[in-house]
C-alpha atoms as a PDB file:
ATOM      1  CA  UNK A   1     -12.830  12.979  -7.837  1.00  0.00           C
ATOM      2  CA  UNK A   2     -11.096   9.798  -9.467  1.00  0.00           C
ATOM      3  CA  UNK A   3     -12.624   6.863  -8.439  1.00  0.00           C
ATOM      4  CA  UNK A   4     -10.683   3.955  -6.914  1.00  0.00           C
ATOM      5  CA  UNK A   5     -11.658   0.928  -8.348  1.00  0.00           C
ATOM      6  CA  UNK A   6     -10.815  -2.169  -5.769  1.00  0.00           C
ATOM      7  CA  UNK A   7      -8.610  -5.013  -7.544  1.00  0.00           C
ATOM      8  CA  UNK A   8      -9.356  -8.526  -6.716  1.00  0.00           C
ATOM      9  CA  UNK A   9     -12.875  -7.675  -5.180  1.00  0.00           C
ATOM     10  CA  UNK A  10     -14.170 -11.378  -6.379  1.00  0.00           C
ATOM     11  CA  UNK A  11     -11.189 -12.906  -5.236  1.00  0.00           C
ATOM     12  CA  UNK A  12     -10.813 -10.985  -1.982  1.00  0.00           C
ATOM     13  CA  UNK A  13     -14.505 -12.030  -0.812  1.00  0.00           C
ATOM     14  CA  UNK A  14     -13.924 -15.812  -2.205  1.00  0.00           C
ATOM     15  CA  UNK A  15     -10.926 -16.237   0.421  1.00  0.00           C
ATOM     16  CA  UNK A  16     -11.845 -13.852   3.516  1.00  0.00           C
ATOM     17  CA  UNK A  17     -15.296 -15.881   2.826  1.00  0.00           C
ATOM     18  CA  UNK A  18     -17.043 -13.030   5.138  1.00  0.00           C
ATOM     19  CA  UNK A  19     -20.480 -14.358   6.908  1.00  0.00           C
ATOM     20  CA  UNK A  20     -23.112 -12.497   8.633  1.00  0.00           C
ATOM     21  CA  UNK A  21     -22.362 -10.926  11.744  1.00  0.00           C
ATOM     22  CA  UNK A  22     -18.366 -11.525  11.132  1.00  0.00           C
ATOM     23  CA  UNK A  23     -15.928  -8.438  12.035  1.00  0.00           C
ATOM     24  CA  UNK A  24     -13.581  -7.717   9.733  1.00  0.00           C
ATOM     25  CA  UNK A  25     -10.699  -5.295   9.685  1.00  0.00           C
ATOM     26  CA  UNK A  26      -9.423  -3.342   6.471  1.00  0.00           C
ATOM     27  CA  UNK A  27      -5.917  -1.801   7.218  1.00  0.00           C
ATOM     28  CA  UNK A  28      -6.136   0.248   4.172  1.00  0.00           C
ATOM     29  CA  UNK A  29      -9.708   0.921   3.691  1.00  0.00           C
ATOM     30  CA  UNK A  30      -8.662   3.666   0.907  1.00  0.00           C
ATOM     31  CA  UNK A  31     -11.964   4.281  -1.131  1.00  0.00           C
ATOM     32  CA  UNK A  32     -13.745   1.609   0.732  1.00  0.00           C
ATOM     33  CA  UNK A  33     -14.209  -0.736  -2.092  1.00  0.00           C
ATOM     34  CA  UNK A  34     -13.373  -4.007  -0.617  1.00  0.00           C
ATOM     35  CA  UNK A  35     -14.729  -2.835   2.601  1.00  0.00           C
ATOM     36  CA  UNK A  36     -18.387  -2.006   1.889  1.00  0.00           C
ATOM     37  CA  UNK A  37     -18.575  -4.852  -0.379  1.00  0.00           C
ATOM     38  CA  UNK A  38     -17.551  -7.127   2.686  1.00  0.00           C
ATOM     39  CA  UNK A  39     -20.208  -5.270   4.932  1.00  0.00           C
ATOM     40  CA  UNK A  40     -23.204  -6.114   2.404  1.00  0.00           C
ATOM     41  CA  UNK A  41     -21.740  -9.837   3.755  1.00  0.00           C
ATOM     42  CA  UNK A  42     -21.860  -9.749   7.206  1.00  0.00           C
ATOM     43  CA  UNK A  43     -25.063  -7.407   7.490  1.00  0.00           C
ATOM     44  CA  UNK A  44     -27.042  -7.424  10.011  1.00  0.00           C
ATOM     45  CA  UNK A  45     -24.681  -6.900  12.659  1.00  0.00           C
ATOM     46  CA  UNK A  46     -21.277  -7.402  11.375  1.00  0.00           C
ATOM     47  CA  UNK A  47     -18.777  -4.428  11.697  1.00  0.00           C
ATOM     48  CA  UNK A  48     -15.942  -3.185   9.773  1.00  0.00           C
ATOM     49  CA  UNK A  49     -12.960  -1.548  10.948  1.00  0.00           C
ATOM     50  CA  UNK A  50     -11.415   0.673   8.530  1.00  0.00           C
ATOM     51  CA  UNK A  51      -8.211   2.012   9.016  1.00  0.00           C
ATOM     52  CA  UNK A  52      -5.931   4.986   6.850  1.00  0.00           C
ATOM     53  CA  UNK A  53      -2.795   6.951   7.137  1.00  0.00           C
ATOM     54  CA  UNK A  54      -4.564   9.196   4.647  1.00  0.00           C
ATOM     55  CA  UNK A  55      -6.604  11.498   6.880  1.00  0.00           C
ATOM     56  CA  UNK A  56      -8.503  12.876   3.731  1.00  0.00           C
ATOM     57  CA  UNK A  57      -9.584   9.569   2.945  1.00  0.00           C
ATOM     58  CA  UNK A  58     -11.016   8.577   6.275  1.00  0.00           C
ATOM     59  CA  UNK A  59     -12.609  12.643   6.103  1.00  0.00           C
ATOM     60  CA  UNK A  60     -14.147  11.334   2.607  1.00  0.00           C
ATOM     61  CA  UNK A  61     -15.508   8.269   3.977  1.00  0.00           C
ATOM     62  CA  UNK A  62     -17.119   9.436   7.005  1.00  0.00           C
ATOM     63  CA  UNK A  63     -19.243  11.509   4.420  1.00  0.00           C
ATOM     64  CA  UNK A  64     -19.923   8.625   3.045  1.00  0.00           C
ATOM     65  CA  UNK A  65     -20.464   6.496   6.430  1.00  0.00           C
ATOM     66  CA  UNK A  66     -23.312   9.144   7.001  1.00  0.00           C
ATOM     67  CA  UNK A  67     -24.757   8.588   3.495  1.00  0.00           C
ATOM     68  CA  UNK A  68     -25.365   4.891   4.313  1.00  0.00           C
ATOM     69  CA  UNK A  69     -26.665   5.522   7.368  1.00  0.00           C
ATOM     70  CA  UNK A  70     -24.636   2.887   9.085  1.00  0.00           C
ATOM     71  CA  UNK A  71     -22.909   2.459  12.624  1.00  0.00           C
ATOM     72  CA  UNK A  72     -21.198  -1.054  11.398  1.00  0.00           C
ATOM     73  CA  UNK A  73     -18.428   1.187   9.810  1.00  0.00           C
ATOM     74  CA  UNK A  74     -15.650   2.091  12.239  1.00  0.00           C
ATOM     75  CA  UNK A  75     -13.430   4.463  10.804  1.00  0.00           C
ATOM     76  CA  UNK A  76      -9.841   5.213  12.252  1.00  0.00           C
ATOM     77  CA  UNK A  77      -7.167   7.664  10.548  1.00  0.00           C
ATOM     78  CA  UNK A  78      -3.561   5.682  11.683  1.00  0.00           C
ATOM     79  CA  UNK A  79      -0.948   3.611  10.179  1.00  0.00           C
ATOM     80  CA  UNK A  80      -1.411  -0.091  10.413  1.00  0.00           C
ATOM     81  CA  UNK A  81       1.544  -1.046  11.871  1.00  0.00           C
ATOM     82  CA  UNK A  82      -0.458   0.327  15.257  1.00  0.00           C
ATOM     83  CA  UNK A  83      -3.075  -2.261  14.196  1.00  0.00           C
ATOM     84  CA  UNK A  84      -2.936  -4.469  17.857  1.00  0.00           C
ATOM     85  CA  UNK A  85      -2.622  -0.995  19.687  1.00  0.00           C
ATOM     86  CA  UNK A  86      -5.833   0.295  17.491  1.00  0.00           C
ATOM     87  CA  UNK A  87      -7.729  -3.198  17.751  1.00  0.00           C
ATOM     88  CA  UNK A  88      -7.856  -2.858  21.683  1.00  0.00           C
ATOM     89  CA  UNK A  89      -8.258   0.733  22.360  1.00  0.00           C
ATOM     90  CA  UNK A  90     -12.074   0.610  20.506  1.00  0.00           C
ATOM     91  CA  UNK A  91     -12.227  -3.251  21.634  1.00  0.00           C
ATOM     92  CA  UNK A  92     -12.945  -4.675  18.320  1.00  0.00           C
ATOM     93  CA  UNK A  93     -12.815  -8.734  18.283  1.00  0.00           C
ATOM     94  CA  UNK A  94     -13.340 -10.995  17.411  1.00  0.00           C
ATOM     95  CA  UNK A  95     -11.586 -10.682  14.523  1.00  0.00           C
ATOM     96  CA  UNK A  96     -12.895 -13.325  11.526  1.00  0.00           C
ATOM     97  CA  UNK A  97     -11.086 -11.559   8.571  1.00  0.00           C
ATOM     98  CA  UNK A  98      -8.147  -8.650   7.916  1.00  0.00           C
ATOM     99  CA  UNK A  99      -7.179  -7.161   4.422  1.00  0.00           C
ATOM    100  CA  UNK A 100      -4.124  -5.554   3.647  1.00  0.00           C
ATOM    101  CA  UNK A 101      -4.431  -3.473   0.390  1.00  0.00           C
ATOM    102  CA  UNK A 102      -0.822  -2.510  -0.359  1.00  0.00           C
ATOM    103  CA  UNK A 103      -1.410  -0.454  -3.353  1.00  0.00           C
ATOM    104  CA  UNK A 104      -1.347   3.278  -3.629  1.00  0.00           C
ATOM    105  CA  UNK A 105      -4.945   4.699  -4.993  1.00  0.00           C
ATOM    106  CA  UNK A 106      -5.936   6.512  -7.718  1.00  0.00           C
ATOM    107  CA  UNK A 107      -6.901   9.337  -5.860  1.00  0.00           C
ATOM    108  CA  UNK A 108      -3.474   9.947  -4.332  1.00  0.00           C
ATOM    109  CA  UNK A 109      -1.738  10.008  -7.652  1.00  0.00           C
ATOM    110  CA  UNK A 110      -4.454  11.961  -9.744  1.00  0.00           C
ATOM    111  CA  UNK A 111      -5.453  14.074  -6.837  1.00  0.00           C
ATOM    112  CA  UNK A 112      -2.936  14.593  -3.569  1.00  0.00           C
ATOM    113  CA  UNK A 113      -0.714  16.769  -4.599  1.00  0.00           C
ATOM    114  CA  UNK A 114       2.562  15.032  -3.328  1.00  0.00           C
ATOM    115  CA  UNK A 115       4.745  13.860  -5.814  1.00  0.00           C
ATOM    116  CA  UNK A 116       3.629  10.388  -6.176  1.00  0.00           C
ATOM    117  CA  UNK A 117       3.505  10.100  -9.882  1.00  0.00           C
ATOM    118  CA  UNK A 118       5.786  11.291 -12.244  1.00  0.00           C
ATOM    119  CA  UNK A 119       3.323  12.813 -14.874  1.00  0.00           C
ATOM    120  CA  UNK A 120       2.528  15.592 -12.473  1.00  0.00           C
ATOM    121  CA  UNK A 121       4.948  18.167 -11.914  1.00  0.00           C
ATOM    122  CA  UNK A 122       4.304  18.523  -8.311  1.00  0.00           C
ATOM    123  CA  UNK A 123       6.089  18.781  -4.548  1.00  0.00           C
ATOM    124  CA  UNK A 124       8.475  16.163  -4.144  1.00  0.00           C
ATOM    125  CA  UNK A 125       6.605  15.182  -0.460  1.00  0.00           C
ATOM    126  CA  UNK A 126       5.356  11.435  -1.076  1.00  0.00           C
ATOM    127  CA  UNK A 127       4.061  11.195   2.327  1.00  0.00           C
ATOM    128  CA  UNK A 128       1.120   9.375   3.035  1.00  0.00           C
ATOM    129  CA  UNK A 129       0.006  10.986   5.832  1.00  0.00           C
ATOM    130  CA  UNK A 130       1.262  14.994   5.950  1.00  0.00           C
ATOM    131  CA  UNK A 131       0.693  14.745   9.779  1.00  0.00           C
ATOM    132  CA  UNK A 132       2.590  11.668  10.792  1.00  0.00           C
ATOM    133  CA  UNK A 133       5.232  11.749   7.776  1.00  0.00           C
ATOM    134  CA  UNK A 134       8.621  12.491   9.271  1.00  0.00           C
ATOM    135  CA  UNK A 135      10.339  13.089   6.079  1.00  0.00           C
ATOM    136  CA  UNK A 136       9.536  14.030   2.748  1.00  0.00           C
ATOM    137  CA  UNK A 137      11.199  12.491  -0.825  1.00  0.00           C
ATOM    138  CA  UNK A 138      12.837  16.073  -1.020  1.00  0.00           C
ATOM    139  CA  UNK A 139      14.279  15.511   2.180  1.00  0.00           C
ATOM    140  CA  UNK A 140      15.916  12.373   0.997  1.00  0.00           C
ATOM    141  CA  UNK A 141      17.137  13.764  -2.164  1.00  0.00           C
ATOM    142  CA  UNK A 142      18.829  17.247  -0.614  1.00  0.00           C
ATOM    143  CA  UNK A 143      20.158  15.665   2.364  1.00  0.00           C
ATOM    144  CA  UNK A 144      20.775  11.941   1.975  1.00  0.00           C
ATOM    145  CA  UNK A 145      24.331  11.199   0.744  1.00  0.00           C
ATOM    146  CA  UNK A 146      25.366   9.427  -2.422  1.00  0.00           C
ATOM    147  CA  UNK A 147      25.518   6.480  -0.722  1.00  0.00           C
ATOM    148  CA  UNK A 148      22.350   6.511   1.041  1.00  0.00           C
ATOM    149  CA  UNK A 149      20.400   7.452  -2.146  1.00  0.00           C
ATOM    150  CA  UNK A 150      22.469   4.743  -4.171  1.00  0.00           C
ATOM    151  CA  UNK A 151      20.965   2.460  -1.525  1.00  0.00           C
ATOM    152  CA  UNK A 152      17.401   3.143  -1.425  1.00  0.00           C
ATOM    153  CA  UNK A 153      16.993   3.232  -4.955  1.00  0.00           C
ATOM    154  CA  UNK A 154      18.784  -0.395  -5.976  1.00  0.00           C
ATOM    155  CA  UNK A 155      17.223  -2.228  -2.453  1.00  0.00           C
ATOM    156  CA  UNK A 156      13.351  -0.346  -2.418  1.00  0.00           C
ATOM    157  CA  UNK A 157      13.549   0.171  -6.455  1.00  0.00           C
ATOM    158  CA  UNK A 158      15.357  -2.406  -7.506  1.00  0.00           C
ATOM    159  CA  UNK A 159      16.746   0.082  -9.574  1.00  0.00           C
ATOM    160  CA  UNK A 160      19.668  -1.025 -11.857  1.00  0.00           C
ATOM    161  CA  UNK A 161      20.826   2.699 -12.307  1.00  0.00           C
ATOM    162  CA  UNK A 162      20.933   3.341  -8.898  1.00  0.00           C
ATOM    163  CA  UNK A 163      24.679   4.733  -8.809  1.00  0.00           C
ATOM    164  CA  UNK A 164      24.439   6.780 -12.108  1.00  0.00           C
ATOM    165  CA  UNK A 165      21.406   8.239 -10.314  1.00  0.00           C
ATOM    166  CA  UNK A 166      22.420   9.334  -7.290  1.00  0.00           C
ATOM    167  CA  UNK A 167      25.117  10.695  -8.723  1.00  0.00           C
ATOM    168  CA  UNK A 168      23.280  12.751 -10.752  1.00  0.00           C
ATOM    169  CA  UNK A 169      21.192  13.544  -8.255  1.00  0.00           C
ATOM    170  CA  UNK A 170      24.019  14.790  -5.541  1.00  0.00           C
ATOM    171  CA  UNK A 171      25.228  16.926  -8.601  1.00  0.00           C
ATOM    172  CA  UNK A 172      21.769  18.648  -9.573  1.00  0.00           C
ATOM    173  CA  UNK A 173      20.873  19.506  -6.044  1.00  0.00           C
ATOM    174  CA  UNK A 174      24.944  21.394  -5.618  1.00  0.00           C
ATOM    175  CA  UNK A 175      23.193  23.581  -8.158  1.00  0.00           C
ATOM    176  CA  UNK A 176      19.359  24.440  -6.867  1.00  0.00           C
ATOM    177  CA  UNK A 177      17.522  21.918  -4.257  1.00  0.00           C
ATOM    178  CA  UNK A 178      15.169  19.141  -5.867  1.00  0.00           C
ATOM    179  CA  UNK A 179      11.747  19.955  -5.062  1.00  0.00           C
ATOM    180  CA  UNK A 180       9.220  18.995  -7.708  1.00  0.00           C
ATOM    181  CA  UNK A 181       9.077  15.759  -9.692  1.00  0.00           C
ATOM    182  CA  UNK A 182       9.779  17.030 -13.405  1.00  0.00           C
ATOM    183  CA  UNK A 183      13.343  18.109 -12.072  1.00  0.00           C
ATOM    184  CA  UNK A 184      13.586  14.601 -10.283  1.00  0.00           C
ATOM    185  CA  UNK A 185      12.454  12.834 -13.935  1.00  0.00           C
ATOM    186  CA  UNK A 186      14.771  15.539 -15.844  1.00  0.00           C
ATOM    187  CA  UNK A 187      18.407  13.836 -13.438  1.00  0.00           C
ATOM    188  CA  UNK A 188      16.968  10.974 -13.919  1.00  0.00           C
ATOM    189  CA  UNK A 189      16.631  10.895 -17.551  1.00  0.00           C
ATOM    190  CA  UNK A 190      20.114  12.056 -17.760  1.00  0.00           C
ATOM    191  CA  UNK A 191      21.311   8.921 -16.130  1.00  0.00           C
ATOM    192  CA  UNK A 192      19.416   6.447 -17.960  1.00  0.00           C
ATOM    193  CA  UNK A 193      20.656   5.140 -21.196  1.00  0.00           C
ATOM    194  CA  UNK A 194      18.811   5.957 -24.193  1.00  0.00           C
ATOM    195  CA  UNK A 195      18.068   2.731 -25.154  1.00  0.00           C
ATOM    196  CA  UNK A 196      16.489   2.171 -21.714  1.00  0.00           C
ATOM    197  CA  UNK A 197      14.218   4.621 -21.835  1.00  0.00           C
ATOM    198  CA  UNK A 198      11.972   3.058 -24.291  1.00  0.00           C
ATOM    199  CA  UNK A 199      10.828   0.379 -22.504  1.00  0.00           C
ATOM    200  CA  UNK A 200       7.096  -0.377 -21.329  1.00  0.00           C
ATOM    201  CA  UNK A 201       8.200   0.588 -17.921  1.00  0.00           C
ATOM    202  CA  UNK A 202       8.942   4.522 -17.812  1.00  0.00           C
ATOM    203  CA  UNK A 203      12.573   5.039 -16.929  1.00  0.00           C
ATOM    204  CA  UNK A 204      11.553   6.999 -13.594  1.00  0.00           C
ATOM    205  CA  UNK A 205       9.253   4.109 -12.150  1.00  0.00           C
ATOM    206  CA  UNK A 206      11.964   2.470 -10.008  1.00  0.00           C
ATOM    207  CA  UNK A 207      13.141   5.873  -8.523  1.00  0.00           C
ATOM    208  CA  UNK A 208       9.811   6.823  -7.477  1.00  0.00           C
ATOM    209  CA  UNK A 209       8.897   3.798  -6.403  1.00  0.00           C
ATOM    210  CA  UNK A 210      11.817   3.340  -3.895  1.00  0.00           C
ATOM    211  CA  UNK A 211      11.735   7.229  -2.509  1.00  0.00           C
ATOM    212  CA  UNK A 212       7.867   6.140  -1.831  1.00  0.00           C
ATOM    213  CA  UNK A 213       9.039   3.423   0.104  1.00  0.00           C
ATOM    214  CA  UNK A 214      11.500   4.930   1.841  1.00  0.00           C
ATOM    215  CA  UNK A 215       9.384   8.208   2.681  1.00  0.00           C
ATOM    216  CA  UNK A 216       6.841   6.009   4.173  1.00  0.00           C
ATOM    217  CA  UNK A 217       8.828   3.238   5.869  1.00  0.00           C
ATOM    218  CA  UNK A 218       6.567   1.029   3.778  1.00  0.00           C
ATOM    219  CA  UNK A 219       8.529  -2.299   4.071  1.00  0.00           C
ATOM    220  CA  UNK A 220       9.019  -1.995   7.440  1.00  0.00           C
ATOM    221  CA  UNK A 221       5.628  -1.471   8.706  1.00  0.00           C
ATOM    222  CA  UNK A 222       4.736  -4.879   6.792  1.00  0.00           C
ATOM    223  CA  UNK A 223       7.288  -6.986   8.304  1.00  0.00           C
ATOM    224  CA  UNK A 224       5.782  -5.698  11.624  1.00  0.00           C
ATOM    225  CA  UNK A 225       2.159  -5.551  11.241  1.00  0.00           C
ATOM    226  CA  UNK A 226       2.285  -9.668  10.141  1.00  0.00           C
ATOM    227  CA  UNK A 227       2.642 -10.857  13.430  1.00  0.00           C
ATOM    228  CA  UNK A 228       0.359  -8.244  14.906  1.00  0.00           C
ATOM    229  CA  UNK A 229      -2.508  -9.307  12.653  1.00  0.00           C
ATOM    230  CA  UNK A 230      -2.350 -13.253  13.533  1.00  0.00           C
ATOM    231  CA  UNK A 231      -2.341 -12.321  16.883  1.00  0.00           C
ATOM    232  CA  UNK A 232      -5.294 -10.617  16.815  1.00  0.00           C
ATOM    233  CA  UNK A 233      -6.931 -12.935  14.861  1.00  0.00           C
ATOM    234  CA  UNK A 234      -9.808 -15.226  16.155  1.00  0.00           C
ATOM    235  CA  UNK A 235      -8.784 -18.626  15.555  1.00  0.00           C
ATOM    236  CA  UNK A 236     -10.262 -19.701  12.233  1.00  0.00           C
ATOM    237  CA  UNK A 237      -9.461 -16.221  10.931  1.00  0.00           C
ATOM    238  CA  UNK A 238      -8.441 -15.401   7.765  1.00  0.00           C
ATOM    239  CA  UNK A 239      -6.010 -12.778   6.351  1.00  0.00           C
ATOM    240  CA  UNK A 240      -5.652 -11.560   2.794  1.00  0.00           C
ATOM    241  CA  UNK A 241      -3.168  -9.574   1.440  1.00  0.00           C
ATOM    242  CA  UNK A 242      -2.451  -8.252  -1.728  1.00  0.00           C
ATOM    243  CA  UNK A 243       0.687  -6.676  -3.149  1.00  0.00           C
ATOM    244  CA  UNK A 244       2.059  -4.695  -6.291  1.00  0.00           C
ATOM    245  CA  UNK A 245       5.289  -5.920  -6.546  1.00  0.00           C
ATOM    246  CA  UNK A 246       8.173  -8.560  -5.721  1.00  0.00           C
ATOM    247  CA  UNK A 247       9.532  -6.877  -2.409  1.00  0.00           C
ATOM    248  CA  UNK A 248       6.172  -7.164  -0.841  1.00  0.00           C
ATOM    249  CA  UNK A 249       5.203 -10.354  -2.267  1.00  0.00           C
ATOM    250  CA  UNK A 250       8.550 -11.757  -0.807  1.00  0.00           C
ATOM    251  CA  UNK A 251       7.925 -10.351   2.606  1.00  0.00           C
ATOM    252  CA  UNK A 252       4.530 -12.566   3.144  1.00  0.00           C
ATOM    253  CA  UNK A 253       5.957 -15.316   1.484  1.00  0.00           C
ATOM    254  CA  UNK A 254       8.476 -15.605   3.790  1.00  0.00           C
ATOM    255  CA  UNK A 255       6.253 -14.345   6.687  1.00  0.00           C
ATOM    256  CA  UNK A 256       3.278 -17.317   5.863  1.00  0.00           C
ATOM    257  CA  UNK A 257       6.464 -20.298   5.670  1.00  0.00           C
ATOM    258  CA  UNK A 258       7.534 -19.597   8.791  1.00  0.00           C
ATOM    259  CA  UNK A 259       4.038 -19.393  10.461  1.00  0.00           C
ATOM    260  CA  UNK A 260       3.792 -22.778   9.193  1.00  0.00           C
ATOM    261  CA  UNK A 261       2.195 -24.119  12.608  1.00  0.00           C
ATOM    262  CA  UNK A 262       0.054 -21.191  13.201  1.00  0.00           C
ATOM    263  CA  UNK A 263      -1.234 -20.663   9.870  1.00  0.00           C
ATOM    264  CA  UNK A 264      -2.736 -22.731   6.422  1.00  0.00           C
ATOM    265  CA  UNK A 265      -1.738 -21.429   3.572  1.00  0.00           C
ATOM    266  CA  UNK A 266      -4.747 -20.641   1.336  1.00  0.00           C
ATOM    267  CA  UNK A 267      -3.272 -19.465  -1.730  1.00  0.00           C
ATOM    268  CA  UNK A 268      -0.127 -22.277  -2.759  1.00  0.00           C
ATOM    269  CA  UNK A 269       0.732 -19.838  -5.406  1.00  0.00           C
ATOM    270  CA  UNK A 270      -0.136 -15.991  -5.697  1.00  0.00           C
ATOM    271  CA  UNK A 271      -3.320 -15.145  -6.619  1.00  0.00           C
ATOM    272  CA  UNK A 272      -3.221 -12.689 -10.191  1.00  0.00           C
ATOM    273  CA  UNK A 273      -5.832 -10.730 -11.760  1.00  0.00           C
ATOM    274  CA  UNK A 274      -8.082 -12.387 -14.563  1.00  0.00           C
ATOM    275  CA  UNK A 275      -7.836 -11.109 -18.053  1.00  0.00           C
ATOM    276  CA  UNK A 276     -11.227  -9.554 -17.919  1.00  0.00           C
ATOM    277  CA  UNK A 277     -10.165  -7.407 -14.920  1.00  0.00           C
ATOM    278  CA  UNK A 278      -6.985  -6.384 -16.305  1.00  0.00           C
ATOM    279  CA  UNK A 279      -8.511  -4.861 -19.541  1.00  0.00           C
ATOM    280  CA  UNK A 280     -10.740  -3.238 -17.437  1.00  0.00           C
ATOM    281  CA  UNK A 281      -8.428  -1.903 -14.723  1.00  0.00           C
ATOM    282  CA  UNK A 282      -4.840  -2.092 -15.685  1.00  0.00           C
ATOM    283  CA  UNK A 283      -3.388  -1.489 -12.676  1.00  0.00           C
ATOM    284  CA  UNK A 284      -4.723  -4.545 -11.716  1.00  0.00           C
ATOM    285  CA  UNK A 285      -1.943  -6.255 -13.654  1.00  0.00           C
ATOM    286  CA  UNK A 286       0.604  -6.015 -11.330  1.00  0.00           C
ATOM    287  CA  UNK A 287      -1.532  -7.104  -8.275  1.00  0.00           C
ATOM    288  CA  UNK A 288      -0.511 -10.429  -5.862  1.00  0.00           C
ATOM    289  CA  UNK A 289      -2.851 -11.981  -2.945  1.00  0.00           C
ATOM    290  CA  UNK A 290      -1.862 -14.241  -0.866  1.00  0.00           C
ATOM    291  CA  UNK A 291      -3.985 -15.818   1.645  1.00  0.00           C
ATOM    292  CA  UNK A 292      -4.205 -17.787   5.170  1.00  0.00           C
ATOM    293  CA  UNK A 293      -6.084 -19.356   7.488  1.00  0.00           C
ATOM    294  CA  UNK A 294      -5.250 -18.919  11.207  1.00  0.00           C
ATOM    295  CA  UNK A 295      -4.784 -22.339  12.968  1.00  0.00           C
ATOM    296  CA  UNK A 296      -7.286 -23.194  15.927  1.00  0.00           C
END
């Protein structure tokens, strides 16, 4: 099994500043990294609440629940953007702390199965969840139009190529359906430029990235689960959350600035990954946090 290493786990602890006997809430507990390292914090009767759309990962961490012998781990497989509805079904409050991890692990590109990387020649499914995913990235690609795909690729991928793309990839699929990730790489390849293709970012990044998105209404669910987590916030509360790249970052930017009167900023600028870490854990490099303070 790869191991997921947690990024930020200094920095995450310095600004959720967990005590003993806090409740904290991790809305994507993944491995469990940042979570069991806040529960050493607020032992003896502090609890975490982990949540996952990932139900193998909440299945792998309830082994590991029973390992530590511990009832201050409350493990729920669900998508965060249910994170009020979740928080008063199992009445958990008060609420002194909630992480949002928005990076994928390295278990669900090394391990899953579903497309997510393109160095794996693998179902084009990118789901996070195989029970609550609507659609799949193969979906998108034989059924969207031109347009559509054009669309999701330059807004969620930021992708520069977008039109060439799609194009490509409305032709390819008039000849056999897309369904596994080398074919996706192979149309997009033929769309790139040469001379773009030898960059330090592979030329298929910005596709996969936005069909991940997309497949997993990933933007939306952060614009609503913001307000949800202030609210359930105890007053004093803090939230961290970190993020892997601009359309994320942008989204709590904007969210904290307008919360001006219900929130202190923590974190004036985003918060990056030391050297050290980033030698040790590249995917670290990437990584934002931003952090606030709910207003009493």
């Amino acid at each position: 099994m790869v191991l997921h290493i947690p990024v930020l786990q200094k920095e995450v602890l310095q600004y959720l500043d967990p005590k003993p006997n806090e409740n904290f809430v991790d809305c994507t507990i993944d491995g469990g990294g940042h979570a069991l390292s806040i529960l050493e914090k607020i032992k003896p009767n502090g609890r975490i609440l982990g949540i996952d759309l990932d139900e193998e990962i909440i299945r792998g961490l309830e082994i590991k629940k029973q390992e530590l012998n511990t009832n201050n781990l409350i493990l729920v497989p669900g998508n965060y953007v249910n994170l009020k509805e979740i928080v008063e079904k199992i009445n958990f409050r008060p609420i002194s702390g909630i992480l949002l991890d928005l990076g994928m692990s390295s278990r669900q590109l090394e391990e899953s199965g579903r497309g997510f990387s393109f160095q794996k020649n693998e179902p084009l499914d990118m789901r996070y969840s195989k029970i609550r995913g609507k659609i799949t990235a193969a979906d998108i690609l034989n059924n969207f139009t031109e347009h559509e795909i054009e669309n999701i690729l330059r807004e969620y991928g930021e992708e520069r190529f977008s039109r060439k793309i799609a194009r490509e990839i409305i032709s390819a699929k008039e000849i056999r359906p897309l369904e596994t990730t080398f074919q996706l790489v192979e149309i997009i390849k033929k769309a790139v430029p040469g001379r773009c293709q030898k960059g330090k970012l592979h030329f298929a990044t910005r596709t996969f990235q936005a069909l991940r998105i997309a497949v997993n209404s990933e933007l939306d669910n952060l614009k609503k689960v913001l307000p949800q987590a202030i609210e359930v916030l105890a007053p004093g509360g803090r939230i961290v959350i970190i993020s892997f790249h601009s359309l994320e970052d942008r989204i709590v930017k904007k969210f904290f600035r307008e919360k001006g009167q219900n929130l202190k900023i923590l974190t004036k600028k985003p918060v990056g990954a030391s050297s050290e870490e980033t030698k040790s854990n590249p995917r670290s490099r990437s990584a934002k946090l931003r952090a606030a303070l709910r207003a009493t």
